[in-house]
N, C-alpha and C. Protein backbone atom coordinates (compact mmCIF):
# COMPACT_ATOMS: atom_id res chain seq x y z
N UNK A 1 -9.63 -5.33 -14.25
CA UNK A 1 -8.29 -4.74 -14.17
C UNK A 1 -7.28 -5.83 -13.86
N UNK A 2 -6.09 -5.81 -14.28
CA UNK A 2 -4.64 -6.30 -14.06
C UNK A 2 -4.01 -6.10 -13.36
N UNK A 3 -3.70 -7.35 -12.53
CA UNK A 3 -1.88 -6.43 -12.12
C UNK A 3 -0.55 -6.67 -12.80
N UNK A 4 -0.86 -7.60 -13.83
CA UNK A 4 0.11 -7.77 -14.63
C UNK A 4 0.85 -6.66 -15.77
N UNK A 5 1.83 -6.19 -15.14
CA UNK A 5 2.89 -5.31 -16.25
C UNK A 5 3.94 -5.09 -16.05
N UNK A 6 4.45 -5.41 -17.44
CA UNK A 6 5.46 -6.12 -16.94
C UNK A 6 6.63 -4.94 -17.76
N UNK A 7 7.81 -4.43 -16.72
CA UNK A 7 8.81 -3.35 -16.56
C UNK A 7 9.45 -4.17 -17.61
N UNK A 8 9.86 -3.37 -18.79
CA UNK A 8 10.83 -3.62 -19.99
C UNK A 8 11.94 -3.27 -19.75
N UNK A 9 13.21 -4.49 -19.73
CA UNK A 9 14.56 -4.32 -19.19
C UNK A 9 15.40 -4.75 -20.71
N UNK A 10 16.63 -3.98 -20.81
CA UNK A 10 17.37 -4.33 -21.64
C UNK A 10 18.16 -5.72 -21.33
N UNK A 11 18.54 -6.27 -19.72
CA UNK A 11 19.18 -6.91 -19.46
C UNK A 11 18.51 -8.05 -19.17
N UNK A 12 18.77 -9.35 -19.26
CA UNK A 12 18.87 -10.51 -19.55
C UNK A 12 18.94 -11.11 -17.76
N UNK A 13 19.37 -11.09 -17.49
CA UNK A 13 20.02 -11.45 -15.83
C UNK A 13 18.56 -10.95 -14.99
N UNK A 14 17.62 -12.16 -14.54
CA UNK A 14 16.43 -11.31 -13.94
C UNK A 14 16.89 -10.89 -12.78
N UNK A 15 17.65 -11.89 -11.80
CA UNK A 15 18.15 -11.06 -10.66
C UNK A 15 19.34 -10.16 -10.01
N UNK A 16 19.99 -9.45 -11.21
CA UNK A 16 20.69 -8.34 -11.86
C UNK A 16 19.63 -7.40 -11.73
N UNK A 17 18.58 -7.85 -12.78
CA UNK A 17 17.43 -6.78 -12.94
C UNK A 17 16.68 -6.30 -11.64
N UNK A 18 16.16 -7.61 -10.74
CA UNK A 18 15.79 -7.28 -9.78
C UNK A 18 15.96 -6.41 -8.49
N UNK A 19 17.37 -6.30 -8.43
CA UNK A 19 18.38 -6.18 -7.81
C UNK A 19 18.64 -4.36 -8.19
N UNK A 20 18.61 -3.96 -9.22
CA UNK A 20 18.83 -3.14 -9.68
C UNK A 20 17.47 -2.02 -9.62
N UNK A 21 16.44 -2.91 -9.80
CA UNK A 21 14.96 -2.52 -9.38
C UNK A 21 14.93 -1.76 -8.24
N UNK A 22 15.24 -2.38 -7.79
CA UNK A 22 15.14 -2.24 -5.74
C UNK A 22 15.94 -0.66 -5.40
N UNK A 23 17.27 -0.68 -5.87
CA UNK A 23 18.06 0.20 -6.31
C UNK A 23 17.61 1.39 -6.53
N UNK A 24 16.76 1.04 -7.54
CA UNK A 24 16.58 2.51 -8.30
C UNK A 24 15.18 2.97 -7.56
N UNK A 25 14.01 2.06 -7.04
CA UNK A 25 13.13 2.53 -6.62
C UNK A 25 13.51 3.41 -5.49
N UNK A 26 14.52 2.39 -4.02
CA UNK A 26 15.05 2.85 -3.29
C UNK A 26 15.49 4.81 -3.32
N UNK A 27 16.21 4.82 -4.37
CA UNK A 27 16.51 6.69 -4.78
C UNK A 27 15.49 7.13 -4.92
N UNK A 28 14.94 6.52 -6.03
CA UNK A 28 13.35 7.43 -6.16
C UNK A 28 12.68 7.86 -5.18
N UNK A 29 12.00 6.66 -4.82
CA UNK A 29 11.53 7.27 -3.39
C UNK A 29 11.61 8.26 -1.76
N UNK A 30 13.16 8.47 -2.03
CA UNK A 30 13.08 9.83 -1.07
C UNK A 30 13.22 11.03 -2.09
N UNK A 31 13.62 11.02 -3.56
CA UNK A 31 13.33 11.69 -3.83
C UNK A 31 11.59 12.13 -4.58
N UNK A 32 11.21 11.15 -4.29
CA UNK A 32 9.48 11.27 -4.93
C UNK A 32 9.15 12.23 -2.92
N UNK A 33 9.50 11.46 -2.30
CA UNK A 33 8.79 11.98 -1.03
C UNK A 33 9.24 13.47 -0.94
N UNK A 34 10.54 14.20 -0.97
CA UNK A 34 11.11 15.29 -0.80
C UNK A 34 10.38 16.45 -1.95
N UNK A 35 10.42 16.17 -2.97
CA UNK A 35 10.18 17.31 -3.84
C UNK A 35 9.09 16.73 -5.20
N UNK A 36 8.06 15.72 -4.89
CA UNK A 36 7.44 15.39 -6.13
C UNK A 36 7.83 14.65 -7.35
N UNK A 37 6.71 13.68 -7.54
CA UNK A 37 7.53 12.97 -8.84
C UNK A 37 7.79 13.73 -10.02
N UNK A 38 6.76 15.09 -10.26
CA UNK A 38 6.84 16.13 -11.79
C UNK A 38 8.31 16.20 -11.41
N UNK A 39 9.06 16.82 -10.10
CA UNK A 39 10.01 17.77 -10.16
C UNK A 39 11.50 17.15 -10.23
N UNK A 40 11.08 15.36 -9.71
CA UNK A 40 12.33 14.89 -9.90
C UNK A 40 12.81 14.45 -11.33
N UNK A 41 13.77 14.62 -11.80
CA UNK A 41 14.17 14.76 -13.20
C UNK A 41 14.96 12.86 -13.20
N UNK A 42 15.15 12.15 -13.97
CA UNK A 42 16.24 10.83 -14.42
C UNK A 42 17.36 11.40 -14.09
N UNK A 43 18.20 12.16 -14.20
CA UNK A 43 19.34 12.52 -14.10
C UNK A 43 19.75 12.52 -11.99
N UNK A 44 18.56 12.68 -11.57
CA UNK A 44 18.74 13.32 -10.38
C UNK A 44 18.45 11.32 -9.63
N UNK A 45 17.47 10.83 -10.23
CA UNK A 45 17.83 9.41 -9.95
C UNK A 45 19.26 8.81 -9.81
N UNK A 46 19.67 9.09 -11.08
CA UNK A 46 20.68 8.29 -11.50
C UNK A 46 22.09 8.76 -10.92
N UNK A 47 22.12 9.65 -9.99
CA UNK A 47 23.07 10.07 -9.28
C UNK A 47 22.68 9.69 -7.78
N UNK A 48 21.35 9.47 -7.65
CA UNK A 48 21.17 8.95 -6.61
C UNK A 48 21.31 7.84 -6.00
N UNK A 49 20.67 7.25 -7.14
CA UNK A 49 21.05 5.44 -7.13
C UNK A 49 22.18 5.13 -7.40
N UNK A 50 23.13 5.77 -7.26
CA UNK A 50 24.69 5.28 -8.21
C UNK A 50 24.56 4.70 -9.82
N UNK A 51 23.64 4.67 -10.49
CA UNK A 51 23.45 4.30 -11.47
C UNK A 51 23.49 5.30 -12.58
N UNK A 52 24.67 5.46 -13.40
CA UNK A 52 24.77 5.84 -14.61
C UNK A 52 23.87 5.76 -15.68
N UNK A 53 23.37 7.15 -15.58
CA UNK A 53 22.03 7.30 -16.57
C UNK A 53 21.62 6.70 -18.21
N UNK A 54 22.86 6.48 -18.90
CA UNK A 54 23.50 5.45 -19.90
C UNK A 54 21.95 3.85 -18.95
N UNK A 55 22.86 3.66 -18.06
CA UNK A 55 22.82 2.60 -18.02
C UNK A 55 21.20 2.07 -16.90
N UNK A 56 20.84 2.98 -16.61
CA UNK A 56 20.10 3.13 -16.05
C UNK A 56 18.56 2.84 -17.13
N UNK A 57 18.69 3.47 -18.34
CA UNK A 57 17.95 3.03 -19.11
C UNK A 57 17.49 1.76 -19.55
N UNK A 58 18.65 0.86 -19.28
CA UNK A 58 18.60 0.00 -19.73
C UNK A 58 17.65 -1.36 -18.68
N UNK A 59 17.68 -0.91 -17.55
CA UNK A 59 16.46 -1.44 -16.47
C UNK A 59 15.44 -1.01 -16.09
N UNK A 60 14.90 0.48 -16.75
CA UNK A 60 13.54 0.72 -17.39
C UNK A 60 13.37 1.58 -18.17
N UNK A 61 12.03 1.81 -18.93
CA UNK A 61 12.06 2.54 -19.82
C UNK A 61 11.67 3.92 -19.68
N UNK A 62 11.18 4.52 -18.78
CA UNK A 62 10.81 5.82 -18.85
C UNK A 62 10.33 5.58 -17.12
N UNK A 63 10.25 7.20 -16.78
CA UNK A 63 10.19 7.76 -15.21
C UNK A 63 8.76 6.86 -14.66
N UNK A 64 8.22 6.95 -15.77
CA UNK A 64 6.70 6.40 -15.18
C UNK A 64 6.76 4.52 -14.80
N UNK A 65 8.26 3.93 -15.32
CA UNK A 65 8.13 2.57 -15.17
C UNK A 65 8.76 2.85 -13.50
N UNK A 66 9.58 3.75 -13.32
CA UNK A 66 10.02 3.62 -11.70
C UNK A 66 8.50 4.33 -10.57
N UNK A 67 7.89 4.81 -10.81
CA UNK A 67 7.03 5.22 -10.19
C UNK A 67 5.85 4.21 -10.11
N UNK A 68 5.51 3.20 -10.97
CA UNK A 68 4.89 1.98 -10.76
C UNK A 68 5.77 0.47 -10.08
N UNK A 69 7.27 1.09 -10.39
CA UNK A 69 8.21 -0.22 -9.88
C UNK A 69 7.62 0.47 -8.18
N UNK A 70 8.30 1.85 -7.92
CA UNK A 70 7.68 2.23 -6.42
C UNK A 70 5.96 1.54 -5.79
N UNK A 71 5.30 2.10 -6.70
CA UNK A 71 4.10 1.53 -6.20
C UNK A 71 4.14 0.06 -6.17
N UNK A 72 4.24 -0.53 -6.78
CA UNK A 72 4.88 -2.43 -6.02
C UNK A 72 5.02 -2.53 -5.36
N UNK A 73 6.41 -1.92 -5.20
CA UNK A 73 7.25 -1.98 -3.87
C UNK A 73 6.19 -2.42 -2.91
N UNK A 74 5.96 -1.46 -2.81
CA UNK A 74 5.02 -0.86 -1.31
C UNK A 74 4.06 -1.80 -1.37
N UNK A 75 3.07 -2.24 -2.40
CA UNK A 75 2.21 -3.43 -2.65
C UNK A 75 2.62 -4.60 -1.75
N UNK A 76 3.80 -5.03 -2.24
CA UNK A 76 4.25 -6.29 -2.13
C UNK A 76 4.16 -6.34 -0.43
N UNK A 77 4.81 -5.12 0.28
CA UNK A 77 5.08 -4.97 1.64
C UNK A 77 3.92 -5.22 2.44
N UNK A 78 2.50 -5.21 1.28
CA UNK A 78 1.32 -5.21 2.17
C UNK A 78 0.87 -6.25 1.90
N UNK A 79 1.14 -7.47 1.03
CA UNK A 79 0.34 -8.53 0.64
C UNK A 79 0.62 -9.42 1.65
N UNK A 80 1.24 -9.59 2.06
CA UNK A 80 1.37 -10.85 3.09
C UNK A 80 0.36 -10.57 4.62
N UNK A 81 0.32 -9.31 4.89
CA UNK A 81 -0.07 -8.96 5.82
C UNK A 81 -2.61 -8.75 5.56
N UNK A 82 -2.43 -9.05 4.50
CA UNK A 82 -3.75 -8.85 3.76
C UNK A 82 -3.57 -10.53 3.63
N UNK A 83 -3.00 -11.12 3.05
CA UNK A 83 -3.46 -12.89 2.71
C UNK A 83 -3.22 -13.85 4.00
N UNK A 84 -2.42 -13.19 5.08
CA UNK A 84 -2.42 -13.87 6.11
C UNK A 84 -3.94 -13.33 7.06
N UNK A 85 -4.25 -12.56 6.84
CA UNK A 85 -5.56 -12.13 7.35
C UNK A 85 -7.19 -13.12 7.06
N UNK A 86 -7.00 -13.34 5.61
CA UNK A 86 -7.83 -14.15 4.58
C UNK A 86 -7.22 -15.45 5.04
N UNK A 87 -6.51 -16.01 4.98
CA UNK A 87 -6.07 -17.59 5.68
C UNK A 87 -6.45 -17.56 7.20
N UNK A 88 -6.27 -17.04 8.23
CA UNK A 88 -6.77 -17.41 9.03
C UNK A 88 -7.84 -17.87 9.79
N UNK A 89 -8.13 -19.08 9.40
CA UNK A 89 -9.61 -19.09 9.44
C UNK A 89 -9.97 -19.94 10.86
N UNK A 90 -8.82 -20.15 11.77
CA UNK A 90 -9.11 -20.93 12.71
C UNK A 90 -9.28 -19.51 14.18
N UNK A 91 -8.86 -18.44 13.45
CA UNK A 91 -8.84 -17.23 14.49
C UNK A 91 -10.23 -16.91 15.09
N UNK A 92 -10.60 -16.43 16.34
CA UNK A 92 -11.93 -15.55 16.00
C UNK A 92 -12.05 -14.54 15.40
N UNK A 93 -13.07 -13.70 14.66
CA UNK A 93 -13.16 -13.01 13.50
C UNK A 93 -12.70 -11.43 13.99
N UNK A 94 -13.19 -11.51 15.35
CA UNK A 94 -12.75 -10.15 16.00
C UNK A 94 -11.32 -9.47 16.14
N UNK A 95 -10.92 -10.78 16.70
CA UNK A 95 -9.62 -10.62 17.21
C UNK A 95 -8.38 -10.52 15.82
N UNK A 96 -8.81 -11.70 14.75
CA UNK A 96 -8.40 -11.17 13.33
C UNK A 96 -8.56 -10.38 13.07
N UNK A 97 -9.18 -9.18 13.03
CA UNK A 97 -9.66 -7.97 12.47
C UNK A 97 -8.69 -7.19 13.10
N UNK A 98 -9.02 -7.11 14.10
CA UNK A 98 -8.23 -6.30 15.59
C UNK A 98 -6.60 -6.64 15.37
N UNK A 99 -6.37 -7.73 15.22
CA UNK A 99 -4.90 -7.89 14.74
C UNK A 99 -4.49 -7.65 13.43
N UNK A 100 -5.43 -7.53 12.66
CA UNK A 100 -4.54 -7.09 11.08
C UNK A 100 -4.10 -5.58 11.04
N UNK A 101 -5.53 -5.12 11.91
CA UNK A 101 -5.65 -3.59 11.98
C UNK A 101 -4.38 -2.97 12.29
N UNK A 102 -4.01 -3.52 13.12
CA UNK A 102 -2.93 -3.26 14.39
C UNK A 102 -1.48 -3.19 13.75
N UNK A 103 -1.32 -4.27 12.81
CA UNK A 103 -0.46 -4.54 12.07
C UNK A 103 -0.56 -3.55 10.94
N UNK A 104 -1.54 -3.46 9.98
CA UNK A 104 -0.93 -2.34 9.06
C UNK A 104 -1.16 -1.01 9.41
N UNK A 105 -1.80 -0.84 10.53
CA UNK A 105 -1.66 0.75 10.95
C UNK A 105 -0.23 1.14 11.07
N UNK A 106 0.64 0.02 11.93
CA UNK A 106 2.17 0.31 12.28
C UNK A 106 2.94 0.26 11.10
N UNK A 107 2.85 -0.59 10.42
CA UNK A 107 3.52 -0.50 8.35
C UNK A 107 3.28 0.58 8.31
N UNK A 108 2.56 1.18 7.99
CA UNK A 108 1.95 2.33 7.69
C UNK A 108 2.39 3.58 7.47
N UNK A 109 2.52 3.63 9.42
CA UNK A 109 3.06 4.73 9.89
C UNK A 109 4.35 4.45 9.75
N UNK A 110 5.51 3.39 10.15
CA UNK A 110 6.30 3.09 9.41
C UNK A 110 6.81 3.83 7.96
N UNK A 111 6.02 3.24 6.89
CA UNK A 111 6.56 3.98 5.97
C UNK A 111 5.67 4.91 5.60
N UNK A 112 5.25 5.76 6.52
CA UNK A 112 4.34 6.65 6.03
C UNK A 112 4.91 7.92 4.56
N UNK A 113 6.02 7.85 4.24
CA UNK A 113 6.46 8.79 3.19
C UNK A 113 5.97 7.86 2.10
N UNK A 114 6.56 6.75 2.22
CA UNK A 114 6.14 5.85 0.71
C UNK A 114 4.35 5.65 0.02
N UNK A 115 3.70 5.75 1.37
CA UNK A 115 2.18 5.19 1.48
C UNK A 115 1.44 6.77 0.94
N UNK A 116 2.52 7.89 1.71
CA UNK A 116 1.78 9.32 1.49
C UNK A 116 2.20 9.73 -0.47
N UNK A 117 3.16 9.59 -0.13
CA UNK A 117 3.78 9.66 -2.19
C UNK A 117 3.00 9.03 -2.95
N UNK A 118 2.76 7.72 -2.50
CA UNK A 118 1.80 6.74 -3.59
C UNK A 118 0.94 7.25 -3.66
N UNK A 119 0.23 7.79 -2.66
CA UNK A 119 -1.41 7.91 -2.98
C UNK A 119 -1.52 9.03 -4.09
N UNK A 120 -0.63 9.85 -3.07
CA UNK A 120 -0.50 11.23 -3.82
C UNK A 120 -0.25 11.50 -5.54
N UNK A 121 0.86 10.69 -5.72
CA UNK A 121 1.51 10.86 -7.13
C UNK A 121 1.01 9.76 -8.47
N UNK A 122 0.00 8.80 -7.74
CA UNK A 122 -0.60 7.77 -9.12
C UNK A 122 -1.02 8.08 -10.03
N UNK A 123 -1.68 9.05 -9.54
CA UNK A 123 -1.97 9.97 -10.66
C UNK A 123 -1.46 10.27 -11.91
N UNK A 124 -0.05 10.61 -12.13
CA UNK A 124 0.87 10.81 -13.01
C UNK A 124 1.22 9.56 -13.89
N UNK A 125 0.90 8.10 -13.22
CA UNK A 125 1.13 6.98 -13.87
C UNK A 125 0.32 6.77 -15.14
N UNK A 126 0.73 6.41 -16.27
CA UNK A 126 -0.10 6.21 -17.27
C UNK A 126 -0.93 4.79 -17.24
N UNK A 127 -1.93 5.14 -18.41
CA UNK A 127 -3.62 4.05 -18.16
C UNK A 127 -2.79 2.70 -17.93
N UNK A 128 -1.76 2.18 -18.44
CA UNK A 128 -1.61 1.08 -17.86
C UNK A 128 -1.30 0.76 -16.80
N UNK A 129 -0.19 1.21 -16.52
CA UNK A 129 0.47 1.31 -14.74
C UNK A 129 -0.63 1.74 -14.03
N UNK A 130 -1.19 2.89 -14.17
CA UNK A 130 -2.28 3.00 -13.20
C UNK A 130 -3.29 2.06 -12.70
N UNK A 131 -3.92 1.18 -13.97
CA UNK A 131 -4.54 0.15 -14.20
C UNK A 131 -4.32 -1.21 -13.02
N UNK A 132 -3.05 -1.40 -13.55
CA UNK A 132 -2.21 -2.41 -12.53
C UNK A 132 -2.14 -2.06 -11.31
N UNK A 133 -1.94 -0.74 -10.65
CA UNK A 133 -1.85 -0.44 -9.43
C UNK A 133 -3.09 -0.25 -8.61
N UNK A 134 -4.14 0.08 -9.58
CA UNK A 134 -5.72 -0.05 -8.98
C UNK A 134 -5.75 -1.25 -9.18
N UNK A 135 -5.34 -2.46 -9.20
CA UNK A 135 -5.75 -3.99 -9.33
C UNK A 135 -4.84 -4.62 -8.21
N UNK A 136 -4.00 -3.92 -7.65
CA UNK A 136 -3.34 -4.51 -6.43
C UNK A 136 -3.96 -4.01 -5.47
N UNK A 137 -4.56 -2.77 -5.65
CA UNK A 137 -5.58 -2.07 -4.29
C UNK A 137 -6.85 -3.13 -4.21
N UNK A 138 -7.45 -3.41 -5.42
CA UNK A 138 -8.44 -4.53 -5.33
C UNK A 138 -8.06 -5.68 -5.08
N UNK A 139 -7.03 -6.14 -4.56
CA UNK A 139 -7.16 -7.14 -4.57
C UNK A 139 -7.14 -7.53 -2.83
N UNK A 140 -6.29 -6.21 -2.12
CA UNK A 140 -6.06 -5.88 -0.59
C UNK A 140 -7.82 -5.88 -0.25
N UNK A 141 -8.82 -5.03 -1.25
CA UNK A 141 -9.82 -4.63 -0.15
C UNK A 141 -10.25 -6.61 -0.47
N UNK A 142 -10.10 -7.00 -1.36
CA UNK A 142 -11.03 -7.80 -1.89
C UNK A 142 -10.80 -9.11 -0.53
N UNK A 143 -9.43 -9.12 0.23
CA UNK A 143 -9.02 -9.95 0.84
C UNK A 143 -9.86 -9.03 2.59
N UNK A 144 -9.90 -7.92 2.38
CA UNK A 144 -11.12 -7.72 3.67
C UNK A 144 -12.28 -7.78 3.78
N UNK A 145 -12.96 -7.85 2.45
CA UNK A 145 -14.02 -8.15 1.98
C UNK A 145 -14.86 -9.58 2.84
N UNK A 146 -13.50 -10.78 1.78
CA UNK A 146 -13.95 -12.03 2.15
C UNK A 146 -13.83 -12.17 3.54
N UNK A 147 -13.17 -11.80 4.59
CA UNK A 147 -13.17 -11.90 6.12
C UNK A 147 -14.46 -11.12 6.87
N UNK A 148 -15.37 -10.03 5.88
CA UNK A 148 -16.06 -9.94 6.68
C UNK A 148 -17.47 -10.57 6.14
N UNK A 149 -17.62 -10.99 5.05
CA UNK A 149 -18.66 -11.98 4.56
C UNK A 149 -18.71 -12.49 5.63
N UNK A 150 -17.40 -13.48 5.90
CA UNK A 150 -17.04 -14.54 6.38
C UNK A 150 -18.03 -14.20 8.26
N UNK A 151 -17.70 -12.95 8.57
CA UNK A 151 -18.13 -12.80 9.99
C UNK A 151 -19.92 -12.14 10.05
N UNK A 152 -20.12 -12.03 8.91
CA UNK A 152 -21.26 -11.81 8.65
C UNK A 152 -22.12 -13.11 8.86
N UNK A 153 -22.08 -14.14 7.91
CA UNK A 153 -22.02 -15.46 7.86
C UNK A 153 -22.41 -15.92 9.49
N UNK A 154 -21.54 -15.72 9.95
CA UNK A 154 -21.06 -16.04 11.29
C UNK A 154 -21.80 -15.48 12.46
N UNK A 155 -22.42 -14.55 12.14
CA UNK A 155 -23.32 -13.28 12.97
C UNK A 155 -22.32 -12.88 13.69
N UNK A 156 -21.12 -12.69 13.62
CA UNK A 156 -20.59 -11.74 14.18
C UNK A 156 -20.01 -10.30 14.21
N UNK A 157 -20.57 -10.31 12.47
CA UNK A 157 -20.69 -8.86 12.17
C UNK A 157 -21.76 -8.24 11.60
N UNK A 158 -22.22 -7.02 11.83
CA UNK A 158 -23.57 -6.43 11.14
C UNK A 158 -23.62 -5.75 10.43
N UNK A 159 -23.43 -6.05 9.05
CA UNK A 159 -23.03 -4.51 8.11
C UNK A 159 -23.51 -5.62 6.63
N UNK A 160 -24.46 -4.64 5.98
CA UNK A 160 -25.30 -4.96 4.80
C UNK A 160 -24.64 -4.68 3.60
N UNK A 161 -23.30 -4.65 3.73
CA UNK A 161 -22.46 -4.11 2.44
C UNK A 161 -21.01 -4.11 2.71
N UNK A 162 -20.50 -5.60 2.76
CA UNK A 162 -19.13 -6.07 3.07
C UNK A 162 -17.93 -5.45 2.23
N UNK A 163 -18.86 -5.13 1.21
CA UNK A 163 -17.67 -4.47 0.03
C UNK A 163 -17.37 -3.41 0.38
N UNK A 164 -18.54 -2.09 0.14
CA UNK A 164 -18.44 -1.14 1.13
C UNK A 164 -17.64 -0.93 2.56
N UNK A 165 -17.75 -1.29 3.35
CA UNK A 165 -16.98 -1.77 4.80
C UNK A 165 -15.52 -1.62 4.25
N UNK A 166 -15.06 -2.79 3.08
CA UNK A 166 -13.62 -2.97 3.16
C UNK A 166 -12.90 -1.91 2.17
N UNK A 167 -14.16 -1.36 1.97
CA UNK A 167 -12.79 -0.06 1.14
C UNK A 167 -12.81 1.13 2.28
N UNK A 168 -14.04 1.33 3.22
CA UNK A 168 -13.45 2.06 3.81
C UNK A 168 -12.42 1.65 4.93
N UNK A 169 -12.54 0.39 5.36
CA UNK A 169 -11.45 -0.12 6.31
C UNK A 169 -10.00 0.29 5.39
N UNK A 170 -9.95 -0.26 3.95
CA UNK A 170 -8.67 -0.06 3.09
C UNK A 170 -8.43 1.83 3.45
N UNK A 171 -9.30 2.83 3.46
CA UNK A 171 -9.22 3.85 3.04
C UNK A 171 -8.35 4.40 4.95
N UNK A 172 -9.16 3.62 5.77
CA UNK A 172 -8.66 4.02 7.34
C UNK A 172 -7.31 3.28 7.84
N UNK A 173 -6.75 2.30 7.03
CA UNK A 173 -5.63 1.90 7.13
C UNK A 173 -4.21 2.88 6.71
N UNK A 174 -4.70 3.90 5.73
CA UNK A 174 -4.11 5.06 5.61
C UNK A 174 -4.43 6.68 6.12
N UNK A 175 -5.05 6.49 6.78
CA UNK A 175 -6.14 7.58 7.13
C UNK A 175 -4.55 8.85 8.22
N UNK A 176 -4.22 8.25 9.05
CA UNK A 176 -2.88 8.98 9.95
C UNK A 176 -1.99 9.70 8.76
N UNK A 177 -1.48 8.09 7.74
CA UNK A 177 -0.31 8.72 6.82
C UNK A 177 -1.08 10.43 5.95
N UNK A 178 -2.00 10.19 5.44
CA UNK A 178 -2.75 10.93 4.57
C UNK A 178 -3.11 12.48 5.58
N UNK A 179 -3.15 12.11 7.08
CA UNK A 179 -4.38 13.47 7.33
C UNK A 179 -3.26 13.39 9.24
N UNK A 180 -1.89 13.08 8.60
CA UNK A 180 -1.07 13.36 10.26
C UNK A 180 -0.92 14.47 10.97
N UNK A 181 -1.30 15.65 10.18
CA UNK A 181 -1.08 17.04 10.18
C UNK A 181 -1.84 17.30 11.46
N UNK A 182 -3.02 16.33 11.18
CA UNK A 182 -4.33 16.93 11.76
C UNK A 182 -4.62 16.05 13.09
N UNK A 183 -3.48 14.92 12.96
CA UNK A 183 -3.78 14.11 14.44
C UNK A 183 -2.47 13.93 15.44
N UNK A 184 -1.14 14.35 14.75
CA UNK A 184 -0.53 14.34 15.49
C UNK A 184 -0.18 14.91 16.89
N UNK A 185 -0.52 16.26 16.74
CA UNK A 185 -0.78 16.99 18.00
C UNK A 185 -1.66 16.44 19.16
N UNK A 186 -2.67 16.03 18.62
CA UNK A 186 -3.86 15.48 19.16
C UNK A 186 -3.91 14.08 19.83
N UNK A 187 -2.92 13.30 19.38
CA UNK A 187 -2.92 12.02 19.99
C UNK A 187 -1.63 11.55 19.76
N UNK A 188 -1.55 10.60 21.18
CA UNK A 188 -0.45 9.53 20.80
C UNK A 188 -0.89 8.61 19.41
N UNK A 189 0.52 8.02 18.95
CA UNK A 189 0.02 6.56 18.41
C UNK A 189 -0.75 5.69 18.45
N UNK A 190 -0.39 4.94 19.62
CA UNK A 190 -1.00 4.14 20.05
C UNK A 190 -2.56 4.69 20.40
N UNK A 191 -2.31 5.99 21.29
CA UNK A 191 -4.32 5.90 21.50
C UNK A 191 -5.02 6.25 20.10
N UNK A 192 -4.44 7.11 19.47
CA UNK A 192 -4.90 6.68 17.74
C UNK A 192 -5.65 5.55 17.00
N UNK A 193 -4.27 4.65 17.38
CA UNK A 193 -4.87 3.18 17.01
C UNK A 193 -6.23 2.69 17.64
N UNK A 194 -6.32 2.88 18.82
CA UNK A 194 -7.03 2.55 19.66
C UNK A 194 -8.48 3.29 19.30
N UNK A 195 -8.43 4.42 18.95
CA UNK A 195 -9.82 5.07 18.88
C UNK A 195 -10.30 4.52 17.55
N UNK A 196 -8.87 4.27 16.02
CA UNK A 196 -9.30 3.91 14.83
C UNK A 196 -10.19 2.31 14.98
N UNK A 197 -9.48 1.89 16.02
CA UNK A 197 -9.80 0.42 15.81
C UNK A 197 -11.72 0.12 16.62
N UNK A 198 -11.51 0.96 17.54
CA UNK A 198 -12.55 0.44 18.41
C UNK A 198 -14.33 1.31 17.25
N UNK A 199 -13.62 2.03 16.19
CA UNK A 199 -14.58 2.72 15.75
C UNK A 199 -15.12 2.36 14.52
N UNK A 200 -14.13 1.18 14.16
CA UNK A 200 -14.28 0.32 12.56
C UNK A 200 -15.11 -0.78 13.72
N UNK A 201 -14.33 -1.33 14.77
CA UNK A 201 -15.46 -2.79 15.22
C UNK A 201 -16.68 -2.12 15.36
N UNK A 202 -17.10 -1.04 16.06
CA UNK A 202 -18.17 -0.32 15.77
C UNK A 202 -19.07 -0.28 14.60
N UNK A 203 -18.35 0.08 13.79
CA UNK A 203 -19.14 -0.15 12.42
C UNK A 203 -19.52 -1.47 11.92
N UNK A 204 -18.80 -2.46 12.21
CA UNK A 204 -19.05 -3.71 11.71
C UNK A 204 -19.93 -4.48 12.34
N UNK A 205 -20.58 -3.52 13.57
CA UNK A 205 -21.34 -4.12 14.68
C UNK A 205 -21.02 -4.59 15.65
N UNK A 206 -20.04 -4.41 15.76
CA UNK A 206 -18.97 -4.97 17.36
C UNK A 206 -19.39 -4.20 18.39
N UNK A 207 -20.29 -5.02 19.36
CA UNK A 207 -20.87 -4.17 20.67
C UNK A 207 -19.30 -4.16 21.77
N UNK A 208 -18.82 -5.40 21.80
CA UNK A 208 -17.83 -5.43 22.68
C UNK A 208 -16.11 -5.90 22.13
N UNK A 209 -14.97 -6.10 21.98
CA UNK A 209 -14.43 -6.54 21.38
C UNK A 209 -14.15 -8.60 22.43
């Protein structure tokens, strides 16, 4: 799979285009979070974004290029926080773990409308966009992957299936946004974090942190 695809713009000016990107995802996205991507119509964008539907065309081509520009978005917000995880190699493996955790649980919850829409609405993206957007998810677990080889390696973690491990770590990094219904009552934030975190080092074989 790819993550390369590339949004067809009439305009010439990439950071016009870019700029305009941001824009239009920006509208979309409270209206993808409020009422569904089926139900939001272009017209209802393009009054949102201040962007004249004329002209609006002309920085993408159809609803499904803003609903993959959205899913980026949100990509992009997580890559640094996934490759600074994979570079750190002078950290101990625990405490890296324990700190990435920590960090995109709070993104997360943060933008939990954007993280809950995405998951929810990819669906609707066609085989290519979809394609591309399952190749930015692989590429997040693929960067937790190599950190726990890495602590495996190391004997400091115990788990016979590193790949395994990092999709469900990928899958518990959204686990609040996806299922808040069911934990908010029930816990603070923070002790949330605290029970998610101490129950993944668990799994990875972490007797103590």
């Amino acid at each position: 799979m790819s993550e390369i695809k590339e949004v067809v713009s009439e305009v010439e000016n990439k950071d016009l285009v870019k700029k305009k990107h941001e824009q239009i995802v920006k509208a979309a996205s409270e209206l993808f979070s409020k009422q569904g991507y089926h139900k939001t119509t272009m017209r209802e964008i393009s009054k949102a974004s201040g962007i004249n539907l004329s002209y609006l065309y002309k920085y993408i081509s159809s609803k499904d290029d803003i609903l993959f520009l959205f899913s980026q978005s949100l990509y992009k917000k997580w890559v640094q926080l996934y490759e600074d995880l994979d570079k750190s190699t002078d950290k101990n493996l625990v405490e890296q773990i324990d700190g990435f955790l920590r960090e995109v649980l709070i993104v997360n919850n943060t933008l939990s409308h954007e993280v809950r829409t995405m998951y929810t609405e990819s669906r609707h993206l066609d085989k290519e966009s979809l394609r591309a957007v399952l190749s930015m998810e692989s590429r997040c677990i693929r960067q937790i992957e190599k950190v726990i080889s890495r602590g495996i390696e190391q004997g400091v973690f115990k788990t016979e299936d590193p790949f395994f491990v990092a999709n469900i770590i990928q899958y518990f990094a959204t686990f609040k946004t996806l299922r808040g219904w069911n934990f908010n009552n029930q816990y603070t934030f923070t002790r949330y974090i605290e029970l998610l975190i101490d129950f993944i080092l668990k799994a990875l074989g972490v007797e103590e942190k």
